[in-house]
PDB file of N, CA and C in Angstrom:
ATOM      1  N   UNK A   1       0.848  -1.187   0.000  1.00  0.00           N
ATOM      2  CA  UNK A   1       0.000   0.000   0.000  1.00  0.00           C
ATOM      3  C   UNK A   1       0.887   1.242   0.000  1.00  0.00           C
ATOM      4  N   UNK A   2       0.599   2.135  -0.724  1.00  0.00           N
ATOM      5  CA  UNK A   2       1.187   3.196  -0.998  1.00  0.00           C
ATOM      6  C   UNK A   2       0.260   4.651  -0.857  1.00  0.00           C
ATOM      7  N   UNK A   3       0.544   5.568   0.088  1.00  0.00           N
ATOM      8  CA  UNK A   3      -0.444   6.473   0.475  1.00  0.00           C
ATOM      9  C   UNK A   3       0.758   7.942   0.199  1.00  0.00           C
ATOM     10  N   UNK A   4      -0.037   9.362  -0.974  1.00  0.00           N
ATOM     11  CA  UNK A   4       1.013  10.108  -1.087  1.00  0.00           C
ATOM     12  C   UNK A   4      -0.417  11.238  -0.922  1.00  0.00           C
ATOM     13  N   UNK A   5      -0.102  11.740   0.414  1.00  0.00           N
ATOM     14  CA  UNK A   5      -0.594  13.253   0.592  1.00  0.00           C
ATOM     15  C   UNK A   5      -0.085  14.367  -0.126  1.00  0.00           C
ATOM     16  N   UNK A   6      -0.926  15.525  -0.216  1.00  0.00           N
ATOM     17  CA  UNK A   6      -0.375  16.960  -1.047  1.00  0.00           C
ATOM     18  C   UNK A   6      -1.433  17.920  -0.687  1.00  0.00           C
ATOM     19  N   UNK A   7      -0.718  18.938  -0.924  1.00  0.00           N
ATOM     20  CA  UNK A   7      -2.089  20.190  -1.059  1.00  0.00           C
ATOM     21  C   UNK A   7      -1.965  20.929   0.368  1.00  0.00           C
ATOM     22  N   UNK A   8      -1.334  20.560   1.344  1.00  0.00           N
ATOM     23  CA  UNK A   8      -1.074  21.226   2.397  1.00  0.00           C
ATOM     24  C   UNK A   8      -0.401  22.840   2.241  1.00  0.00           C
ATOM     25  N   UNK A   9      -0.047  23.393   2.936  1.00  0.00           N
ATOM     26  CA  UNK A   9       0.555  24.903   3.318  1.00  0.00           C
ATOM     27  C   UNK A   9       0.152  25.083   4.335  1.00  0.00           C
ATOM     28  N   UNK A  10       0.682  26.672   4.013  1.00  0.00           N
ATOM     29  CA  UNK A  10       0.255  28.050   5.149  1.00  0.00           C
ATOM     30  C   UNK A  10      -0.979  28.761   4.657  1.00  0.00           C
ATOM     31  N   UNK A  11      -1.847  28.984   5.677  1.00  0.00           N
ATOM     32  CA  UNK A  11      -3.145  29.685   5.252  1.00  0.00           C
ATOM     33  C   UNK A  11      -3.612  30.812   6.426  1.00  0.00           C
ATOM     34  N   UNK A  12      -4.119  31.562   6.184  1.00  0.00           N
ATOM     35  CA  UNK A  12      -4.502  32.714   6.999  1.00  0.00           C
ATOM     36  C   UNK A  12      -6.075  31.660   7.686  1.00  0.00           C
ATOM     37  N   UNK A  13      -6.222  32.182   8.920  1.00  0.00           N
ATOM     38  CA  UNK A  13      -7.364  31.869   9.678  1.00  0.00           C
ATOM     39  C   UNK A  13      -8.957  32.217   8.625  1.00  0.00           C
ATOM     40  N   UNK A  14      -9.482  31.328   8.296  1.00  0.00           N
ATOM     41  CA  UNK A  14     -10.408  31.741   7.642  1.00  0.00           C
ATOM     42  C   UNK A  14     -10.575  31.138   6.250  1.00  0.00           C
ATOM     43  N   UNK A  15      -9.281  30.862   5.520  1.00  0.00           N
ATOM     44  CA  UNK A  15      -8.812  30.566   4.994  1.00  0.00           C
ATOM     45  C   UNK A  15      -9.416  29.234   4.179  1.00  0.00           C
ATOM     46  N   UNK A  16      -9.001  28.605   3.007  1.00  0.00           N
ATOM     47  CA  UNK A  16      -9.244  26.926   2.462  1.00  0.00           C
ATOM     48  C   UNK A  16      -8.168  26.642   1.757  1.00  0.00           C
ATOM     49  N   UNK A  17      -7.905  25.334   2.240  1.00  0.00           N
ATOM     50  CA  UNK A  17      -7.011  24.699   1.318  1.00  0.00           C
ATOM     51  C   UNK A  17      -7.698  23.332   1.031  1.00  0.00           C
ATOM     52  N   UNK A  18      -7.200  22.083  -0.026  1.00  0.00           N
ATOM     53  CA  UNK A  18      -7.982  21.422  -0.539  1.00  0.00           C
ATOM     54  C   UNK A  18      -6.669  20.252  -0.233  1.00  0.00           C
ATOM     55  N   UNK A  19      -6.838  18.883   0.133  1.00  0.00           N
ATOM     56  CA  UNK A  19      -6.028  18.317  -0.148  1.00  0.00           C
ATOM     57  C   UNK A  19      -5.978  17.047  -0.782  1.00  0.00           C
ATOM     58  N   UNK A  20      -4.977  16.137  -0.892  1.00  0.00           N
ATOM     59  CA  UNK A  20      -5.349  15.201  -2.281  1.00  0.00           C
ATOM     60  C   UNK A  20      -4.525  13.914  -1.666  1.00  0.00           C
ATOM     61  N   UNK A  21      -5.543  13.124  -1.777  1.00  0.00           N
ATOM     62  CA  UNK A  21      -4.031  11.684  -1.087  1.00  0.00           C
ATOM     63  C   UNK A  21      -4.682  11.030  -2.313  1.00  0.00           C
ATOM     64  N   UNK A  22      -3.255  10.035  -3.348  1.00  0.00           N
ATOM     65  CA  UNK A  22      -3.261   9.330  -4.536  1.00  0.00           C
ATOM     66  C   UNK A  22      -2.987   7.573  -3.374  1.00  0.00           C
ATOM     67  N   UNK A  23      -3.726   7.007  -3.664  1.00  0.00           N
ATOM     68  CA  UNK A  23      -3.876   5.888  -2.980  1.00  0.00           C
ATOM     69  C   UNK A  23      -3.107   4.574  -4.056  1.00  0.00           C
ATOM     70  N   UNK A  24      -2.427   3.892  -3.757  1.00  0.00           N
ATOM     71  CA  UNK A  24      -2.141   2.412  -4.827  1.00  0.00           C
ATOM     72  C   UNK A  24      -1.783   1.311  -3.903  1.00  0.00           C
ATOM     73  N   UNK A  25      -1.679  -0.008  -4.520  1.00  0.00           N
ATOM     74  CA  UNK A  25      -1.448  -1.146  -3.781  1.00  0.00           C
ATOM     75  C   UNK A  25      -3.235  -1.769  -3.374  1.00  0.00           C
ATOM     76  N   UNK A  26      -3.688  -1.111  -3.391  1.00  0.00           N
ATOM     77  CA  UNK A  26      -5.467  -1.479  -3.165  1.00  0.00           C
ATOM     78  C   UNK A  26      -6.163  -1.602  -3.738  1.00  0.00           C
ATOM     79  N   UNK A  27      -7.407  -2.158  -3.979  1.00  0.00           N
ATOM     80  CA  UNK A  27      -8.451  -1.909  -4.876  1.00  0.00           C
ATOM     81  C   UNK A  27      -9.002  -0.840  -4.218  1.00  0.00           C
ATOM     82  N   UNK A  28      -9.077   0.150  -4.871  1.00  0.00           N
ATOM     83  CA  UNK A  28      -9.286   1.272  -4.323  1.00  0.00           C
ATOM     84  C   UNK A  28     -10.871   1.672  -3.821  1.00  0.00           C
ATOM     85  N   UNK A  29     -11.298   1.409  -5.123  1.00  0.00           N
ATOM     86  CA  UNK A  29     -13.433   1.488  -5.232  1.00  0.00           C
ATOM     87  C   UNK A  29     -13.956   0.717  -3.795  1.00  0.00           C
ATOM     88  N   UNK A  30     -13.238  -0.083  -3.326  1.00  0.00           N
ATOM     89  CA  UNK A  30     -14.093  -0.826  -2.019  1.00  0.00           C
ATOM     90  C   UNK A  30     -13.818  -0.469  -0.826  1.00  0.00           C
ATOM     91  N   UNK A  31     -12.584   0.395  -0.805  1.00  0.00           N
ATOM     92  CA  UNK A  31     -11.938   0.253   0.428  1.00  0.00           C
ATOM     93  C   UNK A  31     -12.418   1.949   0.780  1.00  0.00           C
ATOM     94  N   UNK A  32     -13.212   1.948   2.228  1.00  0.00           N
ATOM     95  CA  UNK A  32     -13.188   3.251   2.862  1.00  0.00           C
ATOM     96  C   UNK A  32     -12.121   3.834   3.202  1.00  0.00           C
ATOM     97  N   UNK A  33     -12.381   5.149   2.852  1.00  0.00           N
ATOM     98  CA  UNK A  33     -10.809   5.350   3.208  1.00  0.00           C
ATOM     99  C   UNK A  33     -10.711   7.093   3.993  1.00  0.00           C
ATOM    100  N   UNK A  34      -9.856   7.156   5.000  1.00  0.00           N
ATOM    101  CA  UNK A  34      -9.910   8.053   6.394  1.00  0.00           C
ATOM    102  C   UNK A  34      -9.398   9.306   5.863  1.00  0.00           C
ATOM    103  N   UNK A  35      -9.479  10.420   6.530  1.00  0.00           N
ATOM    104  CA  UNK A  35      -8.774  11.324   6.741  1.00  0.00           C
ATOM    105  C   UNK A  35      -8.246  11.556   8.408  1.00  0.00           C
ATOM    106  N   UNK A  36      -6.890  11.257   8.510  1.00  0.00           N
ATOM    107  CA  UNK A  36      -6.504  11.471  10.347  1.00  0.00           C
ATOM    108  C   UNK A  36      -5.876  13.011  10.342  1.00  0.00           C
ATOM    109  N   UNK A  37      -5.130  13.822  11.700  1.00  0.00           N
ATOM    110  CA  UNK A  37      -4.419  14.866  11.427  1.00  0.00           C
ATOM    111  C   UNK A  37      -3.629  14.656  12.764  1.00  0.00           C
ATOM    112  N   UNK A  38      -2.691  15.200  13.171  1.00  0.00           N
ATOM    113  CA  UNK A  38      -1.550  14.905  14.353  1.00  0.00           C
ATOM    114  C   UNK A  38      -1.357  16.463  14.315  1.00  0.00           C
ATOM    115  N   UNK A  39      -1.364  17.018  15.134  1.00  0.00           N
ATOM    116  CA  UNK A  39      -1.041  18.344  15.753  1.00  0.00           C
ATOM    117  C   UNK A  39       0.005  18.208  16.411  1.00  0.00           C
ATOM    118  N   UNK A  40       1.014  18.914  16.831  1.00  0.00           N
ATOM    119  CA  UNK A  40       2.319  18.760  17.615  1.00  0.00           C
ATOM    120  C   UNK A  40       1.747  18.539  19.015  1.00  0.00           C
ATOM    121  N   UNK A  41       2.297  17.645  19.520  1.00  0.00           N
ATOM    122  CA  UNK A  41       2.098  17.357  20.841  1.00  0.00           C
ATOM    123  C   UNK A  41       0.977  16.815  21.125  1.00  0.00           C
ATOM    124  N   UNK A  42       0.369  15.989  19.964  1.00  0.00           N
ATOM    125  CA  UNK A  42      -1.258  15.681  20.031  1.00  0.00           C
ATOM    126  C   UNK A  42      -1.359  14.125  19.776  1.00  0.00           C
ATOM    127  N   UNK A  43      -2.485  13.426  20.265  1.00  0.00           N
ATOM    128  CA  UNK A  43      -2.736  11.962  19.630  1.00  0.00           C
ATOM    129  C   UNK A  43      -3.318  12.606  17.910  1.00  0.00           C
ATOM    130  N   UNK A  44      -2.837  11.644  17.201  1.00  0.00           N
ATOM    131  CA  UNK A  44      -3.470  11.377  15.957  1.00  0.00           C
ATOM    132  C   UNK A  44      -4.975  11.020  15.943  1.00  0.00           C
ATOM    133  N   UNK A  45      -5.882  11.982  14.935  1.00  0.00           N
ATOM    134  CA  UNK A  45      -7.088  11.930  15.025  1.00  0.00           C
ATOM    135  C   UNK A  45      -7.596  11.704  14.168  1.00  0.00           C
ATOM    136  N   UNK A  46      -9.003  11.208  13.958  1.00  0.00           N
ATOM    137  CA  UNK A  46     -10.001  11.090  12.999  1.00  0.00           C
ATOM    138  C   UNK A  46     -10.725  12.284  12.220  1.00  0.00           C
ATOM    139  N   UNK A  47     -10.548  12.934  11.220  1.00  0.00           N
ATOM    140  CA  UNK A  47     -10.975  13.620  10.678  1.00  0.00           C
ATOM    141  C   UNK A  47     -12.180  13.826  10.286  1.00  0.00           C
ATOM    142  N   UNK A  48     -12.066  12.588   9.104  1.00  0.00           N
ATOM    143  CA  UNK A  48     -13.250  12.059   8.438  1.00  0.00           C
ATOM    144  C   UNK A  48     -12.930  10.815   7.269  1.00  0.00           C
ATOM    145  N   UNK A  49     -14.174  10.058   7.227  1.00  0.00           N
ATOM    146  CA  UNK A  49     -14.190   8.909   6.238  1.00  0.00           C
ATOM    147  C   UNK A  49     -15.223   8.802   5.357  1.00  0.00           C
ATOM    148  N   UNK A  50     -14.311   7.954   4.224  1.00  0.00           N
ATOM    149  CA  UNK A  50     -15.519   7.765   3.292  1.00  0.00           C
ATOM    150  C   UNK A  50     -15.502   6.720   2.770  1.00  0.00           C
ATOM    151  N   UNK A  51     -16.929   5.910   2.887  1.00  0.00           N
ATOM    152  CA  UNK A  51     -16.926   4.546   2.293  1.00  0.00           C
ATOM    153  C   UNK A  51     -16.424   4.471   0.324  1.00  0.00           C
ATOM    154  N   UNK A  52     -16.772   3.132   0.497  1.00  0.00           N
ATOM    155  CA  UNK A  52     -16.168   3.355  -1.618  1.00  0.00           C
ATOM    156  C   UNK A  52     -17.506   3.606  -2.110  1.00  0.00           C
ATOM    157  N   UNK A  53     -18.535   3.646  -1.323  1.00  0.00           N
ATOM    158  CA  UNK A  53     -19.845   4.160  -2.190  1.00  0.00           C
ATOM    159  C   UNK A  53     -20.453   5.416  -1.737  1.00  0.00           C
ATOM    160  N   UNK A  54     -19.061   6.064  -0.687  1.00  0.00           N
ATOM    161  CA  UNK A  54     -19.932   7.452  -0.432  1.00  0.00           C
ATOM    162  C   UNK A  54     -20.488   7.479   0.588  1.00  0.00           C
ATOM    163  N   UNK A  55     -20.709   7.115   1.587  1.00  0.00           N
ATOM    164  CA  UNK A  55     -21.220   6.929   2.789  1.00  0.00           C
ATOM    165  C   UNK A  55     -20.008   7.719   3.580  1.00  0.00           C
ATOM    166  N   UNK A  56     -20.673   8.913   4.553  1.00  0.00           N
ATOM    167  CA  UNK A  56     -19.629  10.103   4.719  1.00  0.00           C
ATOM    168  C   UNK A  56     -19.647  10.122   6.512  1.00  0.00           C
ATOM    169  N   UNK A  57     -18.487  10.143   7.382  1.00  0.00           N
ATOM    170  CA  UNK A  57     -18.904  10.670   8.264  1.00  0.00           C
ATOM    171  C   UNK A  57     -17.509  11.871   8.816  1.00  0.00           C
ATOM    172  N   UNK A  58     -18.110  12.514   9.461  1.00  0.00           N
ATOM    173  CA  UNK A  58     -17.288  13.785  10.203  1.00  0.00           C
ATOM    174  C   UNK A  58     -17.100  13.699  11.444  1.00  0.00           C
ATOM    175  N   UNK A  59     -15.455  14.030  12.426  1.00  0.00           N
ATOM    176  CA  UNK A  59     -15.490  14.804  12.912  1.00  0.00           C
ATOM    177  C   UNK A  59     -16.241  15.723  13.877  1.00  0.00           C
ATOM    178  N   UNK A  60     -16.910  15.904  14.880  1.00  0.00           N
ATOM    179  CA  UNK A  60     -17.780  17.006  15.285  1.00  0.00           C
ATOM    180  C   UNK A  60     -16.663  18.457  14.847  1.00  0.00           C
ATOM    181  N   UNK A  61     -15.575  18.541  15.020  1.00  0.00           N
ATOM    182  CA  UNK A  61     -14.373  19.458  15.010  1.00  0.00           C
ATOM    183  C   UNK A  61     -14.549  19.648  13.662  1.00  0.00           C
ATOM    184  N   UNK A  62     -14.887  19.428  13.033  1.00  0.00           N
ATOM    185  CA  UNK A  62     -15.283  19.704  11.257  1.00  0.00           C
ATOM    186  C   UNK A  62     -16.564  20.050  10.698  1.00  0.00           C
ATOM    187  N   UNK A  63     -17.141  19.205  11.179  1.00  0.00           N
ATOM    188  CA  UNK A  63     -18.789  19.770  10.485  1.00  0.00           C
ATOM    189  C   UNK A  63     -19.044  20.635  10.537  1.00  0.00           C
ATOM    190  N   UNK A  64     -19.078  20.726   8.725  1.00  0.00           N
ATOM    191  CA  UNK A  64     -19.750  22.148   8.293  1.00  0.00           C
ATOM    192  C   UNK A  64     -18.619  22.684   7.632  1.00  0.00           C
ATOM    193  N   UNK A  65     -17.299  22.738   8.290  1.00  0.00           N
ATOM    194  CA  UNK A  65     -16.171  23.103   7.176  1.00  0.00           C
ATOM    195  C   UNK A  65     -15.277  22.513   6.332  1.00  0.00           C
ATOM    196  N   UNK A  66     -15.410  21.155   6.626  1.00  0.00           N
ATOM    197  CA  UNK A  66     -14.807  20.392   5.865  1.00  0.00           C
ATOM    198  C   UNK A  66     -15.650  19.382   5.089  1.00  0.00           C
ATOM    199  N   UNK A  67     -14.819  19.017   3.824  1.00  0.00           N
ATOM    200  CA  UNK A  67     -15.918  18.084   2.835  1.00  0.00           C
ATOM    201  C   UNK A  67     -14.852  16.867   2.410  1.00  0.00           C
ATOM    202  N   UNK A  68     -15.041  15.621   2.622  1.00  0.00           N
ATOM    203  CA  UNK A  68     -14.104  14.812   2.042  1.00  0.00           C
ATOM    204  C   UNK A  68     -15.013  14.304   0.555  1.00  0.00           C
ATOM    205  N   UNK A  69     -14.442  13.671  -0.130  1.00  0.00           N
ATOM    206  CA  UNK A  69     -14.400  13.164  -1.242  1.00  0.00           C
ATOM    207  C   UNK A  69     -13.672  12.178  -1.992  1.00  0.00           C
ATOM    208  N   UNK A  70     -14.105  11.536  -2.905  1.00  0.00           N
ATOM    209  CA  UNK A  70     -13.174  10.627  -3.291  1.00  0.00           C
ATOM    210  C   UNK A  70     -13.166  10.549  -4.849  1.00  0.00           C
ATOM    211  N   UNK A  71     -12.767   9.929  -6.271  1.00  0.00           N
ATOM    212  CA  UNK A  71     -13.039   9.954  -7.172  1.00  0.00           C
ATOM    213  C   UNK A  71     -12.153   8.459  -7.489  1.00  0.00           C
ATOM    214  N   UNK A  72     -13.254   7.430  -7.715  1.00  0.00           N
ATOM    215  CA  UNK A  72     -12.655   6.184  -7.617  1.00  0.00           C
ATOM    216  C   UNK A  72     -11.737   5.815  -9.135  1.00  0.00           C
ATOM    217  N   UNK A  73     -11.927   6.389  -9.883  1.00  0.00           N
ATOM    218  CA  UNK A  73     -11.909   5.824 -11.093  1.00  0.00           C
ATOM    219  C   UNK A  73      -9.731   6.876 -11.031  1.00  0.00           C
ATOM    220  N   UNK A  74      -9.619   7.448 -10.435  1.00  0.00           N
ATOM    221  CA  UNK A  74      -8.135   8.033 -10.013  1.00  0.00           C
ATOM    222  C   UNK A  74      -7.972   7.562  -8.715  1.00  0.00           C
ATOM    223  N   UNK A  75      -8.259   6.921  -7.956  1.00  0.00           N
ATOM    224  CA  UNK A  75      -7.670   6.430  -6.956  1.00  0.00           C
ATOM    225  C   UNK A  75      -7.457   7.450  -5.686  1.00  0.00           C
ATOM    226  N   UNK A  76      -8.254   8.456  -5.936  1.00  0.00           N
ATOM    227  CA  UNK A  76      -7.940   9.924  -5.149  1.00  0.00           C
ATOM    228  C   UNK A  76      -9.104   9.830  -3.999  1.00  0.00           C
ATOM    229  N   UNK A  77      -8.495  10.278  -2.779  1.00  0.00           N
ATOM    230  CA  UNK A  77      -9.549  11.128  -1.824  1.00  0.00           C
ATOM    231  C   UNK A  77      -8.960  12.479  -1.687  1.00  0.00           C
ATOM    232  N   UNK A  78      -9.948  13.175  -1.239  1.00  0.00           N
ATOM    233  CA  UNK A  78      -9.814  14.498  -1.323  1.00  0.00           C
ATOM    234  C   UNK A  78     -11.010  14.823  -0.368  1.00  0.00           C
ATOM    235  N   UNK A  79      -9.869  16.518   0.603  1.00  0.00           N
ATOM    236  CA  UNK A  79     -10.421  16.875   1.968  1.00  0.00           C
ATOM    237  C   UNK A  79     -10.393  18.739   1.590  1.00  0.00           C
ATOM    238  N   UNK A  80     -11.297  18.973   1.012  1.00  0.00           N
ATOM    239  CA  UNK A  80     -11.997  20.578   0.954  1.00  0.00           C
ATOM    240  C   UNK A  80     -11.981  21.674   2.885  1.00  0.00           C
ATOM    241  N   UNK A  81     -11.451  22.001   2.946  1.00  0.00           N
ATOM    242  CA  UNK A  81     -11.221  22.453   4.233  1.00  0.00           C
ATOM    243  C   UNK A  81     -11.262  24.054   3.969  1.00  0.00           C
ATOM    244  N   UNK A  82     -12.252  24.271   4.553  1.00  0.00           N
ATOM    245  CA  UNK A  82     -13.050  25.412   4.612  1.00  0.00           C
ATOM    246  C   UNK A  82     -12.762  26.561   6.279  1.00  0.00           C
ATOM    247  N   UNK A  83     -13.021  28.053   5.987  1.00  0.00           N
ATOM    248  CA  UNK A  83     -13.395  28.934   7.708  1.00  0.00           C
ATOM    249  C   UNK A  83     -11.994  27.929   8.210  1.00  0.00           C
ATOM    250  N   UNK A  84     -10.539  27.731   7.999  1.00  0.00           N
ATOM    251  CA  UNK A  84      -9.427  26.554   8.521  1.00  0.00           C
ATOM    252  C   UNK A  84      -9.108  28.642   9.649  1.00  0.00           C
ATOM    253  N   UNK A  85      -8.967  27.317  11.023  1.00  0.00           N
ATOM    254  CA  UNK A  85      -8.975  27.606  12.153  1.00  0.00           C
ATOM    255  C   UNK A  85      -7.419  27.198  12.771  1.00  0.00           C
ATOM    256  N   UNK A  86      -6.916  27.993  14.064  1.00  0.00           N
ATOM    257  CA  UNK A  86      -5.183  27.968  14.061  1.00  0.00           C
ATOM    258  C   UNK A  86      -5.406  26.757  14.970  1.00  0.00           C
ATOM    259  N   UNK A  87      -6.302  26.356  15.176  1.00  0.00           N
ATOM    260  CA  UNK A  87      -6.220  24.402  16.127  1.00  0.00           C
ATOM    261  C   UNK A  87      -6.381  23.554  14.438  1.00  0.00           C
ATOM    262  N   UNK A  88      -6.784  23.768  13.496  1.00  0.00           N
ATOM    263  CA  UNK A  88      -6.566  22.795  12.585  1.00  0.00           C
ATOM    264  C   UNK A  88      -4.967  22.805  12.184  1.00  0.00           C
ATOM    265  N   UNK A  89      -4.014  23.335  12.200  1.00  0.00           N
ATOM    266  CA  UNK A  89      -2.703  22.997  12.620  1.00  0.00           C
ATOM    267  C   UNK A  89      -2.392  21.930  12.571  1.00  0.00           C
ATOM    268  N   UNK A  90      -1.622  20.814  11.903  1.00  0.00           N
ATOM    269  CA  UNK A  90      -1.522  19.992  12.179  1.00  0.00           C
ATOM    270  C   UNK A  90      -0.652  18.875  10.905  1.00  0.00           C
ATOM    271  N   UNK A  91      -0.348  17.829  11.166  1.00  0.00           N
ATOM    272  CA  UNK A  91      -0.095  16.989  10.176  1.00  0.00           C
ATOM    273  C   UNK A  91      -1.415  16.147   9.305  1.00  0.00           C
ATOM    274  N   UNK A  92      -1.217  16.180   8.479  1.00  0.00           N
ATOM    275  CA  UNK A  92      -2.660  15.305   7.711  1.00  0.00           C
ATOM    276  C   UNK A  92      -2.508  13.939   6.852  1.00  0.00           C
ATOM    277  N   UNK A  93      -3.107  12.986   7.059  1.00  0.00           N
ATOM    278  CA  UNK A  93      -2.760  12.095   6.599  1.00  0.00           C
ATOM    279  C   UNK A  93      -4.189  11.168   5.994  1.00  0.00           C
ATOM    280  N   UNK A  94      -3.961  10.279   5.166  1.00  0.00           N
ATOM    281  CA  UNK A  94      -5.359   9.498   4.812  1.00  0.00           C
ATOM    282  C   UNK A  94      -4.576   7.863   4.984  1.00  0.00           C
ATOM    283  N   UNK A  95      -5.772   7.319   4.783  1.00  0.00           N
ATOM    284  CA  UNK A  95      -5.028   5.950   5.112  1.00  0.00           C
ATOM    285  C   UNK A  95      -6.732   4.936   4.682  1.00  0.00           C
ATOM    286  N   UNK A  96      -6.393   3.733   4.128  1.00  0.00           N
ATOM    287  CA  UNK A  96      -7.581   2.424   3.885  1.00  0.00           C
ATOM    288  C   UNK A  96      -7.944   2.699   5.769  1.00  0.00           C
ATOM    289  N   UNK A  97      -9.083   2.602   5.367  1.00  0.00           N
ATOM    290  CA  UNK A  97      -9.920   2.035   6.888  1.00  0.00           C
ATOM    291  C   UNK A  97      -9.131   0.575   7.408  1.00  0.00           C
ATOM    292  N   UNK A  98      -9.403  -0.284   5.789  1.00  0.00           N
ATOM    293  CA  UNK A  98      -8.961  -1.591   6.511  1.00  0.00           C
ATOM    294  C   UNK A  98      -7.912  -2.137   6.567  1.00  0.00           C
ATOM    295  N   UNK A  99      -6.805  -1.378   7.074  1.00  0.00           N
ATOM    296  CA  UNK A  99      -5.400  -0.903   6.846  1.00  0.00           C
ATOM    297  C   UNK A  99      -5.227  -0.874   8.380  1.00  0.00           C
ATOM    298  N   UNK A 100      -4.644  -1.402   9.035  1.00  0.00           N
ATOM    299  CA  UNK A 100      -3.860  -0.534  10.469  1.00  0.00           C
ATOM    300  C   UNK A 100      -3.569   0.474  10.588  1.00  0.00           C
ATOM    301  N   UNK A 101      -2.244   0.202   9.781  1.00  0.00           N
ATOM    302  CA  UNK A 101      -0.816   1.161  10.371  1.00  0.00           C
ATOM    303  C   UNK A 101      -0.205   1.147   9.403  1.00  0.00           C
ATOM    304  N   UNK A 102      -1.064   1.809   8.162  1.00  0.00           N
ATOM    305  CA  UNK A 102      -0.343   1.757   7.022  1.00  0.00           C
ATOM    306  C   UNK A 102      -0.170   3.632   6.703  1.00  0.00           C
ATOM    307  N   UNK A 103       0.172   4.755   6.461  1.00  0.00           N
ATOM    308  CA  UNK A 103       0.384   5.604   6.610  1.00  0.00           C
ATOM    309  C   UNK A 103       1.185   6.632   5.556  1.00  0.00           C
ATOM    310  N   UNK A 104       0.716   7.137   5.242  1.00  0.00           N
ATOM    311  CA  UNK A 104       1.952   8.106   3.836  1.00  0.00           C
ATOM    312  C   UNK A 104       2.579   9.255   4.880  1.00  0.00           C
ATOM    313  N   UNK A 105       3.060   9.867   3.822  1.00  0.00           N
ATOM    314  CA  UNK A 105       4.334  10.807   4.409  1.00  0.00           C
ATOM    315  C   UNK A 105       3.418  12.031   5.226  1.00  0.00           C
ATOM    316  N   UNK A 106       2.040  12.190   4.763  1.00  0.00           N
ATOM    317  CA  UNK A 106       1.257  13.469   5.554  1.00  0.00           C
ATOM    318  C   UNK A 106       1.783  14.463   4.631  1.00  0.00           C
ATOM    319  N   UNK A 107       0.645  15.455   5.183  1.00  0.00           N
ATOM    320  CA  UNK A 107       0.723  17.392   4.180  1.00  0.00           C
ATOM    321  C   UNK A 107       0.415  18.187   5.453  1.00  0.00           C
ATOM    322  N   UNK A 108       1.615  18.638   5.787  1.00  0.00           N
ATOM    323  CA  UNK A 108       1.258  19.932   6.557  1.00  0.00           C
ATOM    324  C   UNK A 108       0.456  21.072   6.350  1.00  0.00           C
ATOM    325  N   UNK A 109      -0.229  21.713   7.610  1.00  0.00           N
ATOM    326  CA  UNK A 109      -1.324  22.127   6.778  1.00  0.00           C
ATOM    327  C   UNK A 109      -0.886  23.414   8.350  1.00  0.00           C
ATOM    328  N   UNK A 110      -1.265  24.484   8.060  1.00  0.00           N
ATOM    329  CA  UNK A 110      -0.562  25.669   8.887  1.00  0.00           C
ATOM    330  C   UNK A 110      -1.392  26.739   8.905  1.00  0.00           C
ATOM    331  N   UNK A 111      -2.038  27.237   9.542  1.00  0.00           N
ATOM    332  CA  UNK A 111      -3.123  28.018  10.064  1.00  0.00           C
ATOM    333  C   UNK A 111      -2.664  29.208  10.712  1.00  0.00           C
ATOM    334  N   UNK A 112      -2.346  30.593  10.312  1.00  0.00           N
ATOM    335  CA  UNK A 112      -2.231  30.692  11.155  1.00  0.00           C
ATOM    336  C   UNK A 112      -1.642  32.807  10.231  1.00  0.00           C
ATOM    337  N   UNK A 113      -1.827  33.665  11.279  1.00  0.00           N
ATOM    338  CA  UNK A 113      -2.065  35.314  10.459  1.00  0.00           C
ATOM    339  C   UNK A 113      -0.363  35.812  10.782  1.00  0.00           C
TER     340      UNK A 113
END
């Protein structure tokens, strides 16, 4: 399994950035697949997920500003991050649901005036 995050930066409070994890090694269409984020000094968290047919859940710390997505036929999920706040800070990462501890390199994502 091969997991490559992107789309991270620096953003002013208020701010959106969009990000993009290219997924391989999987059949991609079946497998739900997460958005986590690691803040410095933080446990690694649940963002949001999405089944391979779209079945969505959030975050309470998100709803409403963030939108995940996926586009099976590229192997892509994708996290629309909207109103980005200086606690969304953090490392970002996606990963198969039915995956452990399988993990890509993460997209820093930086919040902040």
């Amino acid at each position: 399994v091969h997991l490559v995050e992107s789309g991270g930066g620096l953003v002013q409070p208020g701010g959106s950035l969009r990000l993009s994890c290219e997924a391989s090694g999987i059949i991609f269409s079946i497998n739900a697949m997460e958005w986590y984020r690691q803040a410095p000094g933080k446990q690694r968290e649940l963002v949001a997920s999405i089944t391979g047919r779209g079945r969505i859940n959030y975050a309470d710390f998100v709803k409403g500003r963030f939108t995940i997505s996926r586009d099976n036929a590229k192997n892509m999920v994708y996290l629309q991050m909207n109103n980005l706040e200086p606690d969304d800070t953090a490392v970002y990462y996606c990963k198969p649901l039915a995956y452990i501890d399988v993990w890509g390199q993460g997209t820093q994502v930086t919040v902040s005036s």
